[in-house]
C-alpha atoms as a PDB file:
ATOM      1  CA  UNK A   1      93.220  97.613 134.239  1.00  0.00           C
ATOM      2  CA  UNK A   2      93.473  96.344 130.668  1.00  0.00           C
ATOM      3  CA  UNK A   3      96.008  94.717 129.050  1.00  0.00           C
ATOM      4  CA  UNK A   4      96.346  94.622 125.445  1.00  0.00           C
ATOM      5  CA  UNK A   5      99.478  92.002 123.525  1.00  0.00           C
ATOM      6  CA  UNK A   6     100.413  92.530 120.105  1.00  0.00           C
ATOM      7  CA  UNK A   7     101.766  90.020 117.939  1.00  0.00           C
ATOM      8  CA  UNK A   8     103.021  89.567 114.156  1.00  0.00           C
ATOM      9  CA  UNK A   9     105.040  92.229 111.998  1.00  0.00           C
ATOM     10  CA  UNK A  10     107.915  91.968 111.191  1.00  0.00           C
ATOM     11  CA  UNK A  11     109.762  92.603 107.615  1.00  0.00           C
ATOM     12  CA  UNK A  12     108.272  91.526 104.723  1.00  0.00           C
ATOM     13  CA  UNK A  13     108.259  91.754 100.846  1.00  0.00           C
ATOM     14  CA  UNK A  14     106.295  94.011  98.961  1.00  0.00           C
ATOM     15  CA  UNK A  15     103.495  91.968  97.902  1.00  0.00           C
ATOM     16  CA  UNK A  16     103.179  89.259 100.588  1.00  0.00           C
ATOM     17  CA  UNK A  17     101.066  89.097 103.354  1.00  0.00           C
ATOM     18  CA  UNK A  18     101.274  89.722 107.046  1.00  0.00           C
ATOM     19  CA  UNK A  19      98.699  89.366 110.103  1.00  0.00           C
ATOM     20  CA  UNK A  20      98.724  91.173 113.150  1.00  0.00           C
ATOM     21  CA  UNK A  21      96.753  89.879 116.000  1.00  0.00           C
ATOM     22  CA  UNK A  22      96.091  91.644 119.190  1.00  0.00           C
ATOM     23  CA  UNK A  23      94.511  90.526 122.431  1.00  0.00           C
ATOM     24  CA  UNK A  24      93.219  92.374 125.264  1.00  0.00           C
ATOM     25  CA  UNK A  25      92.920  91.156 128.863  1.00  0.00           C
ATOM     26  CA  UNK A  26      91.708  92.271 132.395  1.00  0.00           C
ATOM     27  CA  UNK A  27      88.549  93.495 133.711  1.00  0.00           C
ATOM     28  CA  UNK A  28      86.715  93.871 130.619  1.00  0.00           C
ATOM     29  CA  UNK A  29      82.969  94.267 130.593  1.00  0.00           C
ATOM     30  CA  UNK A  30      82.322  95.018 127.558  1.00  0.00           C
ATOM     31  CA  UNK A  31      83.900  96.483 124.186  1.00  0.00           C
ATOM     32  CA  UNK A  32      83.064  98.899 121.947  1.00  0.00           C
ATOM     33  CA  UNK A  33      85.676  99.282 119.500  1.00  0.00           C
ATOM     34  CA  UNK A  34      88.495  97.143 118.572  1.00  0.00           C
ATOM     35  CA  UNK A  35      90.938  98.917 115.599  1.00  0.00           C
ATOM     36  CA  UNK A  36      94.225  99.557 114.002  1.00  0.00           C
ATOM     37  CA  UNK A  37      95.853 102.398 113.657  1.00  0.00           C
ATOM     38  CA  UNK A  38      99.271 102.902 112.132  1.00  0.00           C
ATOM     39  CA  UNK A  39     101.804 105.830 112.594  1.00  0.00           C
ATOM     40  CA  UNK A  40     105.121 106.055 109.738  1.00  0.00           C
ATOM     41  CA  UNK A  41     107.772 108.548 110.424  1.00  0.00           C
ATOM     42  CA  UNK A  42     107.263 112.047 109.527  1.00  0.00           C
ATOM     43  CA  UNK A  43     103.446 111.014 109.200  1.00  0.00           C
ATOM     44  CA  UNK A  44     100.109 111.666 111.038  1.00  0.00           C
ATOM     45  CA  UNK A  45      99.302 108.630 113.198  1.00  0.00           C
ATOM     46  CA  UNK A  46      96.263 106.967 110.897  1.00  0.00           C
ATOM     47  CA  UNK A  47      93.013 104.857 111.049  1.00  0.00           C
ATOM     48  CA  UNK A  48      93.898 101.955 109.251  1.00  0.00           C
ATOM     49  CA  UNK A  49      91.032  99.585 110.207  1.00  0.00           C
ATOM     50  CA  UNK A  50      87.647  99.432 112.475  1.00  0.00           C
ATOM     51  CA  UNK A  51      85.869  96.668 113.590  1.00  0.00           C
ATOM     52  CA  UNK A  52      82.216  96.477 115.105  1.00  0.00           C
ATOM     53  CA  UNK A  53      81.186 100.270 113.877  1.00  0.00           C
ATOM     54  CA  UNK A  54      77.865 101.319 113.590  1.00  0.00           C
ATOM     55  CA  UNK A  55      78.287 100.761 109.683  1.00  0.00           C
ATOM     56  CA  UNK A  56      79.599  97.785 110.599  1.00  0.00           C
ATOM     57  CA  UNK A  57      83.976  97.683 109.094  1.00  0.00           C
ATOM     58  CA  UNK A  58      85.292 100.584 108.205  1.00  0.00           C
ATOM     59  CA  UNK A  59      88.537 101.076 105.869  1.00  0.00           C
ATOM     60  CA  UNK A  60      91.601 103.672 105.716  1.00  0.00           C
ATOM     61  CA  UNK A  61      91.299 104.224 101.900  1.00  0.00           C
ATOM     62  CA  UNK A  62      94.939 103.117 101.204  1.00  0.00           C
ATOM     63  CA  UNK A  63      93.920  99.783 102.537  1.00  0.00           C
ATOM     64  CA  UNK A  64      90.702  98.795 101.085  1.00  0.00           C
ATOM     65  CA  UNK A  65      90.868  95.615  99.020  1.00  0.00           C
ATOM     66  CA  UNK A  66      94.064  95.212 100.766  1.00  0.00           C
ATOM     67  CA  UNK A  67      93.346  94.362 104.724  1.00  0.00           C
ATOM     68  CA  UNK A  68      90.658  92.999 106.514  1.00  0.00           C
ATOM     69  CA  UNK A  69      89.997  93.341 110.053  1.00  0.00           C
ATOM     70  CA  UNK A  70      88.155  90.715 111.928  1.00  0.00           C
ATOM     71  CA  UNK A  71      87.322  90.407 115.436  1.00  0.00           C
ATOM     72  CA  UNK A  72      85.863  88.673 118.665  1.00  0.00           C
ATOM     73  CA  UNK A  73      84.080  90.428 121.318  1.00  0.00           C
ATOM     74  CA  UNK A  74      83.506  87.639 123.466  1.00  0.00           C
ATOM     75  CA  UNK A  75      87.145  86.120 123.180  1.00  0.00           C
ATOM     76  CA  UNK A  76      88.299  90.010 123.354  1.00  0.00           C
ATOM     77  CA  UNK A  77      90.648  89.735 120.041  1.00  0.00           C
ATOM     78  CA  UNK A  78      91.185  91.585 116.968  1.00  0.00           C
ATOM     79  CA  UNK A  79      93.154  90.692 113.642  1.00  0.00           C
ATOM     80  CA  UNK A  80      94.208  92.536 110.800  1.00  0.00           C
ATOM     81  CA  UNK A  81      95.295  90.444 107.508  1.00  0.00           C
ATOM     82  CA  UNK A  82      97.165  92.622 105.300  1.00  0.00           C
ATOM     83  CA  UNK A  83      97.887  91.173 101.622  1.00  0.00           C
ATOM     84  CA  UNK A  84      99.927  92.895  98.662  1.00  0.00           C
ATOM     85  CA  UNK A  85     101.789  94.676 101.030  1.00  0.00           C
ATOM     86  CA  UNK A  86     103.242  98.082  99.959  1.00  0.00           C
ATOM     87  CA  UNK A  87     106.659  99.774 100.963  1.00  0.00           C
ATOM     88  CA  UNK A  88     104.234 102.771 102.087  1.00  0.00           C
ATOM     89  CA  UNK A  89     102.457 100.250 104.425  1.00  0.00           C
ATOM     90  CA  UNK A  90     105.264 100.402 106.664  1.00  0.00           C
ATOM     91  CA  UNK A  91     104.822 101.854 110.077  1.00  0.00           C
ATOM     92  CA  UNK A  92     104.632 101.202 113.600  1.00  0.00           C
ATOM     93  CA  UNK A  93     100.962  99.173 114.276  1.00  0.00           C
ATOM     94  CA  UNK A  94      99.172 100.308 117.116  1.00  0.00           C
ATOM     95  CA  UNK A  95      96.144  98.115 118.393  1.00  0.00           C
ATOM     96  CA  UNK A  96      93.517 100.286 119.995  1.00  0.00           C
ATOM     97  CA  UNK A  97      90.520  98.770 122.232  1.00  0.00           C
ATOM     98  CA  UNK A  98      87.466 100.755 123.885  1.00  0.00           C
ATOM     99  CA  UNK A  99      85.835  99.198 126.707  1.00  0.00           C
ATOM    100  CA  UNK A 100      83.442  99.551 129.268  1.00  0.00           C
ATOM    101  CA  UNK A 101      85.370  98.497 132.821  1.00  0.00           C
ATOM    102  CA  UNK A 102      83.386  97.194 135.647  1.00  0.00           C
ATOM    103  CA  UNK A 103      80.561  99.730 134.535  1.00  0.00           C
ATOM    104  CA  UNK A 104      82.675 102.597 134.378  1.00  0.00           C
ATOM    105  CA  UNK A 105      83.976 103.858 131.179  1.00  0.00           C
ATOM    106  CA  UNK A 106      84.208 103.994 128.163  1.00  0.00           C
ATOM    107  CA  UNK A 107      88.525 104.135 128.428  1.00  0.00           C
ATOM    108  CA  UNK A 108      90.857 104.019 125.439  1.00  0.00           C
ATOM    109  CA  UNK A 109      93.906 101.487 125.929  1.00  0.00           C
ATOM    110  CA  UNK A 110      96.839 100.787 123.196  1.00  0.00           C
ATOM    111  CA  UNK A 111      98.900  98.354 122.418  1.00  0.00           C
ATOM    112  CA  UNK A 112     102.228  98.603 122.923  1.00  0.00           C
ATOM    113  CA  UNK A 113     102.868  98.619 119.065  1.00  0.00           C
ATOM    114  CA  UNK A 114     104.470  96.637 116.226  1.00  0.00           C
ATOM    115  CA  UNK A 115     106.926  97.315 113.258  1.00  0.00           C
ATOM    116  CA  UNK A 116     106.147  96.425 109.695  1.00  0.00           C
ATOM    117  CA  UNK A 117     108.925  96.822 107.326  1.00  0.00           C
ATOM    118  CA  UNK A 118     107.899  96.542 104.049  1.00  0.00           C
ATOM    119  CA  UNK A 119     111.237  96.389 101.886  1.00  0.00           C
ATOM    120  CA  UNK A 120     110.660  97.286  97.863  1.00  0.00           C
END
């Protein structure tokens, strides 16, 4: 079993900054993908950030120049810095891990999610 904790979010201003950190625990062998998706009301959950791809980071265009997402395989953690926030950033956060369990696998796990309010 995997575990995955969420923290940061929150409300915020449009233009400041925020950073979401998530952490996954249990009987991890080893991880393939570590990213953030976001889902807004009356919206499409969305990609929002991808760490350790095969082309390396990948962006959600609405983000680019905006976020970065950073992350450590062996201390099982992923971050996303968001800067010049936007009112149409705001959405529920969802941390998403990959991982190869005790051999067996790949599984998908989630986090339990965050709120970001970003007020105009």
């Amino acid at each position: 079993q995997v575990q995955l904790v969420e923290s940061g979010g929150g409300l915020v201003q449009a233009g400041g900054s925020q950073r979401l950190s998530c952490v996954a625990s249990g009987s991890i062998f080893h991880i393939n993908a570590m990213d953030w998706y976001r889902k807004a009301p009356g919206k499409q959950r969305e990609l929002v950030a991808a760490a350790f791809t095969a082309w390396g980071t990948t962006y959600a265009d609405s983000v680019k120049g905006r976020f970065t997402i950073s992350g450590d395989k062996v201390k099982n953690v992923v971050y996303l810095q968001m800067n010049s926030l936007k009112p149409e950033d705001s959405a529920v956060y969802y941390c998403h891990v990959q991982v190869i369990v005790l051999g067996e696998g790949p599984y998908d796990y989630w986090g339990q999610g965050t709120q970001v309010t970003v007020s105009s």
